[in-house]
PDB file of N, CA and C in Angstrom:
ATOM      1  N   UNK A   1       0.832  -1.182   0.000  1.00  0.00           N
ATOM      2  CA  UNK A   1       0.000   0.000   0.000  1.00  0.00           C
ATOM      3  C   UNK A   1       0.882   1.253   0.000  1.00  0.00           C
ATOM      4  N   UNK A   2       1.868   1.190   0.754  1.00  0.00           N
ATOM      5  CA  UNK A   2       2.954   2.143   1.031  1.00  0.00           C
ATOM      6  C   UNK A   2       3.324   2.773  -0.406  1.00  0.00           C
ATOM      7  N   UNK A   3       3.908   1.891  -1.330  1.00  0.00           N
ATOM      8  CA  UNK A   3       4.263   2.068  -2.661  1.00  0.00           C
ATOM      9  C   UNK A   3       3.324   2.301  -3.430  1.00  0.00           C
ATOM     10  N   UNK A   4       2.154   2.400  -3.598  1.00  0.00           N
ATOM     11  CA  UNK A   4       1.216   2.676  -4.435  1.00  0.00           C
ATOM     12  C   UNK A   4       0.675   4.296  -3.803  1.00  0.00           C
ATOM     13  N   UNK A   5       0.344   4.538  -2.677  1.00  0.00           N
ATOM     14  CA  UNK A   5       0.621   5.985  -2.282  1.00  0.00           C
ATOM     15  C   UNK A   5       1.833   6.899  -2.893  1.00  0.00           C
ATOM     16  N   UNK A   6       3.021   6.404  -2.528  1.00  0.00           N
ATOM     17  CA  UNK A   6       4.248   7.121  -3.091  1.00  0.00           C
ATOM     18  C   UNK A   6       3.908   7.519  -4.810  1.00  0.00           C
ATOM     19  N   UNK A   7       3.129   6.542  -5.484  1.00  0.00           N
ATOM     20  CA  UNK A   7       3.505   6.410  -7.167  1.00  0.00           C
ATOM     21  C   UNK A   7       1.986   7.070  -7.301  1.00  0.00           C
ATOM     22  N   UNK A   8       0.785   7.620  -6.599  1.00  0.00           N
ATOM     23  CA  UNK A   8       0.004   8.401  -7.376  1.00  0.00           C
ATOM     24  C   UNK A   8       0.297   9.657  -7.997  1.00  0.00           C
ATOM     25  N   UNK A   9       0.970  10.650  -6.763  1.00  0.00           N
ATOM     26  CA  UNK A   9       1.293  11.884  -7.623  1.00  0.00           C
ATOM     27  C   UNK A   9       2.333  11.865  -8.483  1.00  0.00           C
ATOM     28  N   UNK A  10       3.470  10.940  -8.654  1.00  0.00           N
ATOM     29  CA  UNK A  10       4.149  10.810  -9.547  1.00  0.00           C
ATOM     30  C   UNK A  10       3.350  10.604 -11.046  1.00  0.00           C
ATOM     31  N   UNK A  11       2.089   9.572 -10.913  1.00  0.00           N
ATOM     32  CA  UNK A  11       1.498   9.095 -12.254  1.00  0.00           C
ATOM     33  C   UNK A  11       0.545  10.391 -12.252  1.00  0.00           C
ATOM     34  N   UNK A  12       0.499  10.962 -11.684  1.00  0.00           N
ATOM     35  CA  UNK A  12      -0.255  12.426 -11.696  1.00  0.00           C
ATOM     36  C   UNK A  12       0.229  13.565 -12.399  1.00  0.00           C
ATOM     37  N   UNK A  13       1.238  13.283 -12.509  1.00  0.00           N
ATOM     38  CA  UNK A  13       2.499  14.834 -13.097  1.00  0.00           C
ATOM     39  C   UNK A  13       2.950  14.004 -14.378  1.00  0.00           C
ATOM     40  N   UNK A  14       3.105  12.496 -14.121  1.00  0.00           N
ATOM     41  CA  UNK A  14       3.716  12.121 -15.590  1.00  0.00           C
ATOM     42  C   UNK A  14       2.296  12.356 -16.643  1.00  0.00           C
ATOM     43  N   UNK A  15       0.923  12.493 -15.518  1.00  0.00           N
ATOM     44  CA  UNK A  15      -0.044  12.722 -17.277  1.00  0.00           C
ATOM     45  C   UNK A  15      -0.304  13.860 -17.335  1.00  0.00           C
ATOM     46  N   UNK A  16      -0.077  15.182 -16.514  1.00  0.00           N
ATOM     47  CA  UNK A  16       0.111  16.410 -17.085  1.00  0.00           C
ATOM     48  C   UNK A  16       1.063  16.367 -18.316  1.00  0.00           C
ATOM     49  N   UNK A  17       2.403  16.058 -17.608  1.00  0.00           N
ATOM     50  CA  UNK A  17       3.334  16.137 -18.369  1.00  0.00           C
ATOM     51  C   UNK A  17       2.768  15.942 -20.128  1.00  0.00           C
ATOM     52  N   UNK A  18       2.672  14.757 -19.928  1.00  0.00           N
ATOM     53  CA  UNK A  18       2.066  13.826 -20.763  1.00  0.00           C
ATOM     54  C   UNK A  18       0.872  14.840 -22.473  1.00  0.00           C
ATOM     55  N   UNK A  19      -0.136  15.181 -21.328  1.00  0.00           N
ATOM     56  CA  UNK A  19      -1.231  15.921 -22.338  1.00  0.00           C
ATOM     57  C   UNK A  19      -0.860  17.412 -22.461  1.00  0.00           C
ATOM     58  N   UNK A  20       0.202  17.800 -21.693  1.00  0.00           N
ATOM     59  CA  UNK A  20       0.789  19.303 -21.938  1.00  0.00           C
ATOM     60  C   UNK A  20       2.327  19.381 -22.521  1.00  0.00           C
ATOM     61  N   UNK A  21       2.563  18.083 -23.479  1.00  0.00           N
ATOM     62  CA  UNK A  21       3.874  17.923 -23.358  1.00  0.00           C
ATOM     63  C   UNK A  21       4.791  19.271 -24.037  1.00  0.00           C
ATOM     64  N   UNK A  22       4.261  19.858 -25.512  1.00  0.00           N
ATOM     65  CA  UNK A  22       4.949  20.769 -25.374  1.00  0.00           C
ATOM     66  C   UNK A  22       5.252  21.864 -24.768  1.00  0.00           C
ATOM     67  N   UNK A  23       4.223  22.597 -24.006  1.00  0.00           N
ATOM     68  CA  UNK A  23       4.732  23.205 -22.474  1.00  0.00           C
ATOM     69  C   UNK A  23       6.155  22.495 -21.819  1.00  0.00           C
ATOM     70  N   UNK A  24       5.587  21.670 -21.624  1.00  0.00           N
ATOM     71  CA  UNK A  24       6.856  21.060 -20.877  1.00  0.00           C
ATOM     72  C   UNK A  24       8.113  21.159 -21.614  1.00  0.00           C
ATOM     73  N   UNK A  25       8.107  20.493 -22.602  1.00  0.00           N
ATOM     74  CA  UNK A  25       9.254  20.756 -23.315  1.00  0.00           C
ATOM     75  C   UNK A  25      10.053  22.449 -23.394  1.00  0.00           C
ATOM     76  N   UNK A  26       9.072  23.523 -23.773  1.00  0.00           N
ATOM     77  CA  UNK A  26       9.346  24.771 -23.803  1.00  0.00           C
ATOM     78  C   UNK A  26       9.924  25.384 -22.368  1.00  0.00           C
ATOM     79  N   UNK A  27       9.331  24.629 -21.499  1.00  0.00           N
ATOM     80  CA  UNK A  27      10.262  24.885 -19.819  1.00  0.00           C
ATOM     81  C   UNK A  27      11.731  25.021 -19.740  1.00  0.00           C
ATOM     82  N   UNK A  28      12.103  23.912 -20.872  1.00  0.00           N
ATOM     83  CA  UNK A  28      13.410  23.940 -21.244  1.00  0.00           C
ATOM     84  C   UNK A  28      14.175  24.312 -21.867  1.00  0.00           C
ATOM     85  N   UNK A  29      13.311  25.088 -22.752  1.00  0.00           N
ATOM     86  CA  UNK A  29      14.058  25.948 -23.799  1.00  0.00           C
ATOM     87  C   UNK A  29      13.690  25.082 -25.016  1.00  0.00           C
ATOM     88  N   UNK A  30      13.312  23.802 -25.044  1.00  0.00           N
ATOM     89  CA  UNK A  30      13.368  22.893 -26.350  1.00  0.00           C
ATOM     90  C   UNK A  30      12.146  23.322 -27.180  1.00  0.00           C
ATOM     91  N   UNK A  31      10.868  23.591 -27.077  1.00  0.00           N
ATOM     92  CA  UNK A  31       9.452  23.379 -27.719  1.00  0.00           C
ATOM     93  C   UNK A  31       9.234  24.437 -28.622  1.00  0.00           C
ATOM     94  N   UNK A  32       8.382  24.261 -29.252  1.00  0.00           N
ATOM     95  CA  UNK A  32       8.071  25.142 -30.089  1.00  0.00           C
ATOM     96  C   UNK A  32       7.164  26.154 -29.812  1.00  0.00           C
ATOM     97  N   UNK A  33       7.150  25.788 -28.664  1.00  0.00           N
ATOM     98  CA  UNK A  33       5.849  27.275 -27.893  1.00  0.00           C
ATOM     99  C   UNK A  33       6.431  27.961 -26.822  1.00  0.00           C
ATOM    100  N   UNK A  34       6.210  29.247 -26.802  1.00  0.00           N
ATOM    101  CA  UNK A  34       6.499  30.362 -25.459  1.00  0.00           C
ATOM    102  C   UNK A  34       5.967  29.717 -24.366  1.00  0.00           C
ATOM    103  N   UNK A  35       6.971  29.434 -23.477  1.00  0.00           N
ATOM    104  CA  UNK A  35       6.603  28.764 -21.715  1.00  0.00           C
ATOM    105  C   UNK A  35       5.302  29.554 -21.415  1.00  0.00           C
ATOM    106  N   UNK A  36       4.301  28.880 -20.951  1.00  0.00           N
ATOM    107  CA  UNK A  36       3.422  29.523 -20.769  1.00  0.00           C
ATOM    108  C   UNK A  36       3.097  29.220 -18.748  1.00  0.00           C
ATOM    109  N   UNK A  37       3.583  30.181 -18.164  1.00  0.00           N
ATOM    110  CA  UNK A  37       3.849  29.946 -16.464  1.00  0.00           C
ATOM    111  C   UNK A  37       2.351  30.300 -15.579  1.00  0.00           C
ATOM    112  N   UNK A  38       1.959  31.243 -16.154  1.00  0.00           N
ATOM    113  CA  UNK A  38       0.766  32.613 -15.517  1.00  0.00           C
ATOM    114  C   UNK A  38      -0.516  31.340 -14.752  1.00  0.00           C
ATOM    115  N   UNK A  39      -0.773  31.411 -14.093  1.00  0.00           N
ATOM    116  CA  UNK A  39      -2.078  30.632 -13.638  1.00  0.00           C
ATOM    117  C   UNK A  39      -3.410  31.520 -14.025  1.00  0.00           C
ATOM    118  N   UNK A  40      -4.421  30.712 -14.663  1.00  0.00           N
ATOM    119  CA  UNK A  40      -5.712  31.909 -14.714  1.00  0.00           C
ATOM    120  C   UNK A  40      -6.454  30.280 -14.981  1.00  0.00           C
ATOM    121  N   UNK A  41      -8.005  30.760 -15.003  1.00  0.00           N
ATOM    122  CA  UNK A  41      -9.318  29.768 -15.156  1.00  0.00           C
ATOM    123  C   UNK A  41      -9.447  29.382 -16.138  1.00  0.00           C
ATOM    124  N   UNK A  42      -9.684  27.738 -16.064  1.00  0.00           N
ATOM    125  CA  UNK A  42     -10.386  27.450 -17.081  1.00  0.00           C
ATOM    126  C   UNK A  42     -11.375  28.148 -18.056  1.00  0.00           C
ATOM    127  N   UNK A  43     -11.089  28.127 -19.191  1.00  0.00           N
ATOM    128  CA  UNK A  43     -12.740  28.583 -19.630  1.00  0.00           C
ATOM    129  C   UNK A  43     -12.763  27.918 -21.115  1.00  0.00           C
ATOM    130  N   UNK A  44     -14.070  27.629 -21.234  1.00  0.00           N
ATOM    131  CA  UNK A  44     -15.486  27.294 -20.103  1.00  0.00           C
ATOM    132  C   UNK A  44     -14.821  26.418 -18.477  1.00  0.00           C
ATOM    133  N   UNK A  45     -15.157  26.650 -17.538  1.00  0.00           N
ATOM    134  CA  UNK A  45     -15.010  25.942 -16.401  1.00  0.00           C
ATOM    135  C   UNK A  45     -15.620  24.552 -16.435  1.00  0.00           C
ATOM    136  N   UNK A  46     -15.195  23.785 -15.841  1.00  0.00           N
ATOM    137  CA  UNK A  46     -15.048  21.962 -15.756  1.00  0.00           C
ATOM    138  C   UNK A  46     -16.525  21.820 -14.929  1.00  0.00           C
ATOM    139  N   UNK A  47     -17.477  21.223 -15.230  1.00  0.00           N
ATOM    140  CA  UNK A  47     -18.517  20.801 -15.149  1.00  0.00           C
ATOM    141  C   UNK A  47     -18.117  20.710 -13.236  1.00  0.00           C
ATOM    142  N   UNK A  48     -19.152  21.211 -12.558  1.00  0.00           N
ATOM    143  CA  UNK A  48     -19.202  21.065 -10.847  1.00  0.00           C
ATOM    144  C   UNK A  48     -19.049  19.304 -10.941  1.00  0.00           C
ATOM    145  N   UNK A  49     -19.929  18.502 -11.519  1.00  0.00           N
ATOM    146  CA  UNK A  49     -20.420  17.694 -10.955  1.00  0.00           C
ATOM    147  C   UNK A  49     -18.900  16.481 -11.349  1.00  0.00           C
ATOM    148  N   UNK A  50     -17.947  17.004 -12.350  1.00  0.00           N
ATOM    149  CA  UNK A  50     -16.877  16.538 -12.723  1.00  0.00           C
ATOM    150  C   UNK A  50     -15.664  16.205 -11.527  1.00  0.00           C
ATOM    151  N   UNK A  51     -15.651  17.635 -11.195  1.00  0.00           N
ATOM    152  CA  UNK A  51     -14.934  17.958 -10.340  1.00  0.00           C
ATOM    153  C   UNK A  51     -14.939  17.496  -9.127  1.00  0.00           C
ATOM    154  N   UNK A  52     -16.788  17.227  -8.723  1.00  0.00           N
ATOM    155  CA  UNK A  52     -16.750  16.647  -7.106  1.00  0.00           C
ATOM    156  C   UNK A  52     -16.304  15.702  -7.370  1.00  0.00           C
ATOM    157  N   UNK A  53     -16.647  14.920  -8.742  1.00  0.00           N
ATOM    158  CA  UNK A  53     -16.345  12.942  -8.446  1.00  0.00           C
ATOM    159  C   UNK A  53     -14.642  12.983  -8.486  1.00  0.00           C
ATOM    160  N   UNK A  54     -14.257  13.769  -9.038  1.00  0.00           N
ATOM    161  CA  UNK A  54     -12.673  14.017  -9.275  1.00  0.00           C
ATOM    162  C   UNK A  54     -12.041  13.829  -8.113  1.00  0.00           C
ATOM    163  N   UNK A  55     -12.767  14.863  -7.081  1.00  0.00           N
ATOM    164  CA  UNK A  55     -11.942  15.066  -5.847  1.00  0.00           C
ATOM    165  C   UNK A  55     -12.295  14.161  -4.867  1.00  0.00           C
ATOM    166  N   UNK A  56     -13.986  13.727  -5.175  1.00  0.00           N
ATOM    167  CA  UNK A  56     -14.064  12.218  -4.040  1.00  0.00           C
ATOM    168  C   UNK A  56     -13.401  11.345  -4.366  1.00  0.00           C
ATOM    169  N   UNK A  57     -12.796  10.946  -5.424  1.00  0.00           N
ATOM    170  CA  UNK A  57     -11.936   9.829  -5.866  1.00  0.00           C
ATOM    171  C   UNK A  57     -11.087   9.605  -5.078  1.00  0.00           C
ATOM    172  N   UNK A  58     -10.407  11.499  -5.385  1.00  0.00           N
ATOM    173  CA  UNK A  58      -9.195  11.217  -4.941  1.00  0.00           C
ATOM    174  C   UNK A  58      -9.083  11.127  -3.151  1.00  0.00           C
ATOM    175  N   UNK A  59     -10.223  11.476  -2.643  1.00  0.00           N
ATOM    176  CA  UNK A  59     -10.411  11.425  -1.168  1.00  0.00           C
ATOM    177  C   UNK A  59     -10.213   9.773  -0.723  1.00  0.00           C
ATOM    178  N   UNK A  60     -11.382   9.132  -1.793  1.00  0.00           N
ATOM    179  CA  UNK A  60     -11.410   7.496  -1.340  1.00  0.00           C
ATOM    180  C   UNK A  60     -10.182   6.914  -1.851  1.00  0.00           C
ATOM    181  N   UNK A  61      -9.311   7.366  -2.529  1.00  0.00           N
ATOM    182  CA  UNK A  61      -8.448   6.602  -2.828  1.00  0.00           C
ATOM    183  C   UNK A  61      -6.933   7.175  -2.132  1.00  0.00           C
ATOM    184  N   UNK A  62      -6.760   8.195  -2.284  1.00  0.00           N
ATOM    185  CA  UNK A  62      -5.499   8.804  -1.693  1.00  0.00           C
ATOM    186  C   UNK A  62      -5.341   9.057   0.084  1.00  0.00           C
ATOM    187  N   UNK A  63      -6.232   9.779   0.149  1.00  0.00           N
ATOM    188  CA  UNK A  63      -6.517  10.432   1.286  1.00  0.00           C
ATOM    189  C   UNK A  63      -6.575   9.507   2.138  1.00  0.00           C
ATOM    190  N   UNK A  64      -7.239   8.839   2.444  1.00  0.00           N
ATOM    191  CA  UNK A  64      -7.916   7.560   3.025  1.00  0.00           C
ATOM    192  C   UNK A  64      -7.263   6.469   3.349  1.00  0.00           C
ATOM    193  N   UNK A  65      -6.830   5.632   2.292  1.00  0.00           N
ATOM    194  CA  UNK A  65      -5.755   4.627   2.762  1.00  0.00           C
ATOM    195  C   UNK A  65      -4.427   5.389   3.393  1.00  0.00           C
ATOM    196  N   UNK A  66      -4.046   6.598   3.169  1.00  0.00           N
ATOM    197  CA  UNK A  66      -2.907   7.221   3.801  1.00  0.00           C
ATOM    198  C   UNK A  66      -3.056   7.203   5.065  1.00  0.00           C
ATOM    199  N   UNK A  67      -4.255   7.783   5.424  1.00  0.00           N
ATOM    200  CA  UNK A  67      -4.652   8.129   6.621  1.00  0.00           C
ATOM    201  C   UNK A  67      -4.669   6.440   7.716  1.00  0.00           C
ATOM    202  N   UNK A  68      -5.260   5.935   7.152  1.00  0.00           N
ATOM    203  CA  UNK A  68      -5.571   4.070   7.373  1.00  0.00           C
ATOM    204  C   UNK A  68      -3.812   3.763   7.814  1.00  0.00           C
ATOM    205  N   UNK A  69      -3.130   3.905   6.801  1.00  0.00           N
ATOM    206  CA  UNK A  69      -1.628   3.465   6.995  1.00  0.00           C
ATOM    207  C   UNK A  69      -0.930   4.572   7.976  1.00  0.00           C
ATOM    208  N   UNK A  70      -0.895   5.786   8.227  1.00  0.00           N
ATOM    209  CA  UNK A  70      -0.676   6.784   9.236  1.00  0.00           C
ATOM    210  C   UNK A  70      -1.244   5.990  11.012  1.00  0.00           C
ATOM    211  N   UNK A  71      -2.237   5.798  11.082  1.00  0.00           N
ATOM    212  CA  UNK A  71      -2.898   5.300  11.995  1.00  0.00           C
ATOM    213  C   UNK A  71      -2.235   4.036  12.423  1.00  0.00           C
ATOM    214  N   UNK A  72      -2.060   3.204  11.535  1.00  0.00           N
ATOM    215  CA  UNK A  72      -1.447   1.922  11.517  1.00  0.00           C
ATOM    216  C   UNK A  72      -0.029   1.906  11.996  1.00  0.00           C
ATOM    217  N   UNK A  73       0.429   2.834  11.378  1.00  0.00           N
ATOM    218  CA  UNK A  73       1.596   3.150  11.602  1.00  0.00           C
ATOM    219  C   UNK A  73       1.580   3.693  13.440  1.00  0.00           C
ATOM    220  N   UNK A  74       0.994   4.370  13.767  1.00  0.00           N
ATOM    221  CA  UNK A  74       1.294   5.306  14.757  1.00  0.00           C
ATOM    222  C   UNK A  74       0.963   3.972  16.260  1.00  0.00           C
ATOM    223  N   UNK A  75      -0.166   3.114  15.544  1.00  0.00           N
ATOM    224  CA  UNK A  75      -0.545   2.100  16.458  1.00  0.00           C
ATOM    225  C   UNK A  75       1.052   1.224  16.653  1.00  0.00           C
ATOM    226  N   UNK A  76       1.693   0.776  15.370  1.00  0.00           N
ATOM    227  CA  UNK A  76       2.048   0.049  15.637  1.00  0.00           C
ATOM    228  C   UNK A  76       3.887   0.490  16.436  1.00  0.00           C
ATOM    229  N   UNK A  77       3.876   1.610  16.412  1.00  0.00           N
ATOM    230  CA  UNK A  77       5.420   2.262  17.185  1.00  0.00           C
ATOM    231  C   UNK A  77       4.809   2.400  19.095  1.00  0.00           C
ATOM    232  N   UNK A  78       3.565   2.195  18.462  1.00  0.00           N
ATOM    233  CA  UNK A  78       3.032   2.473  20.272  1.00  0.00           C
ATOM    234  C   UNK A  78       3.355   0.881  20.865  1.00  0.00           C
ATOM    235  N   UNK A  79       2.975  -0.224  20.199  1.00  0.00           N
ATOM    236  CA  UNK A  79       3.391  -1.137  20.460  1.00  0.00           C
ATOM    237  C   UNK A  79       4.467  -2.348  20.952  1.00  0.00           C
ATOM    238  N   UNK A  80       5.446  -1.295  20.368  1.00  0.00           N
ATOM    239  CA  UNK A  80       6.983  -1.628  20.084  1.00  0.00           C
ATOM    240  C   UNK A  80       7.392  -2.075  21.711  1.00  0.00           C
ATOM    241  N   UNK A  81       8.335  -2.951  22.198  1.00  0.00           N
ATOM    242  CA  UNK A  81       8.677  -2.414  23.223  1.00  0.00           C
ATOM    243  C   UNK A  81       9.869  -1.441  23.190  1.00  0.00           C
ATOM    244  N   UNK A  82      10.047  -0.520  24.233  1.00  0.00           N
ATOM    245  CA  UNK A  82      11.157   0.107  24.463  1.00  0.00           C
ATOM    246  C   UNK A  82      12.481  -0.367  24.349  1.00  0.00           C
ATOM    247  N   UNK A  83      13.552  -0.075  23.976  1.00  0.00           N
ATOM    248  CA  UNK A  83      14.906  -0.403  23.732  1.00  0.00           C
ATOM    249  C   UNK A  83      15.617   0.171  24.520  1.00  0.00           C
ATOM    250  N   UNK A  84      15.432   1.346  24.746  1.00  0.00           N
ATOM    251  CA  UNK A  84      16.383   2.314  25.158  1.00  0.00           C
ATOM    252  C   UNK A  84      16.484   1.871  26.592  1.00  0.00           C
ATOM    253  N   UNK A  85      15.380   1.411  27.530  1.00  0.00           N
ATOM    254  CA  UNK A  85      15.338   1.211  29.158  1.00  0.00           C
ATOM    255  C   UNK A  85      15.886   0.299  29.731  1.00  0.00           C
ATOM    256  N   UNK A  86      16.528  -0.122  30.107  1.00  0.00           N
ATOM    257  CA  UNK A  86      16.807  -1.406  30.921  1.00  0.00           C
ATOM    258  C   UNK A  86      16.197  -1.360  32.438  1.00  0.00           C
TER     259      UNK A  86
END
């Protein structure tokens, strides 16, 4: 689970990358288009109802098991015995 957390936002940036590639490329000086940096809105803006399932996704899928493995984690150092005491 650990490793599949680590590799979402990676597969997240490789498909920006991906569907914006010559941007990307132009970051570097290579592309055939002026870097384009400026942040501004979509337009037309992305359907509301797109966006919620977008972000519940990413709630049930990211958020969630992190949190699950955080917990897990925190249970299981409580468990440990001590080393340091004799």
């Amino acid at each position: 689970m650990h490793a599949f957390l680590e590799m979402l936002p990676l597969v997240a940036l490789l498909i920006v990358i991906t569907v914006h590639w010559q941007q990307f490329l132009s970051l570097f000086g290579v592309g055939q288009q002026a870097p384009e940096i400026a942040l501004r809105l979509r337009q037309p803006p992305l359907p509301w109802m797109y966006v919620s399932v977008v972000l519940s996704l990413v709630v049930l899928f990211e958020v969630l098991p992190y949190l699950e493995e955080l917990v897990r984690g925190i249970r299981a150092e409580g468990s440990r015995p001590n080393r340091g005491s004799n």
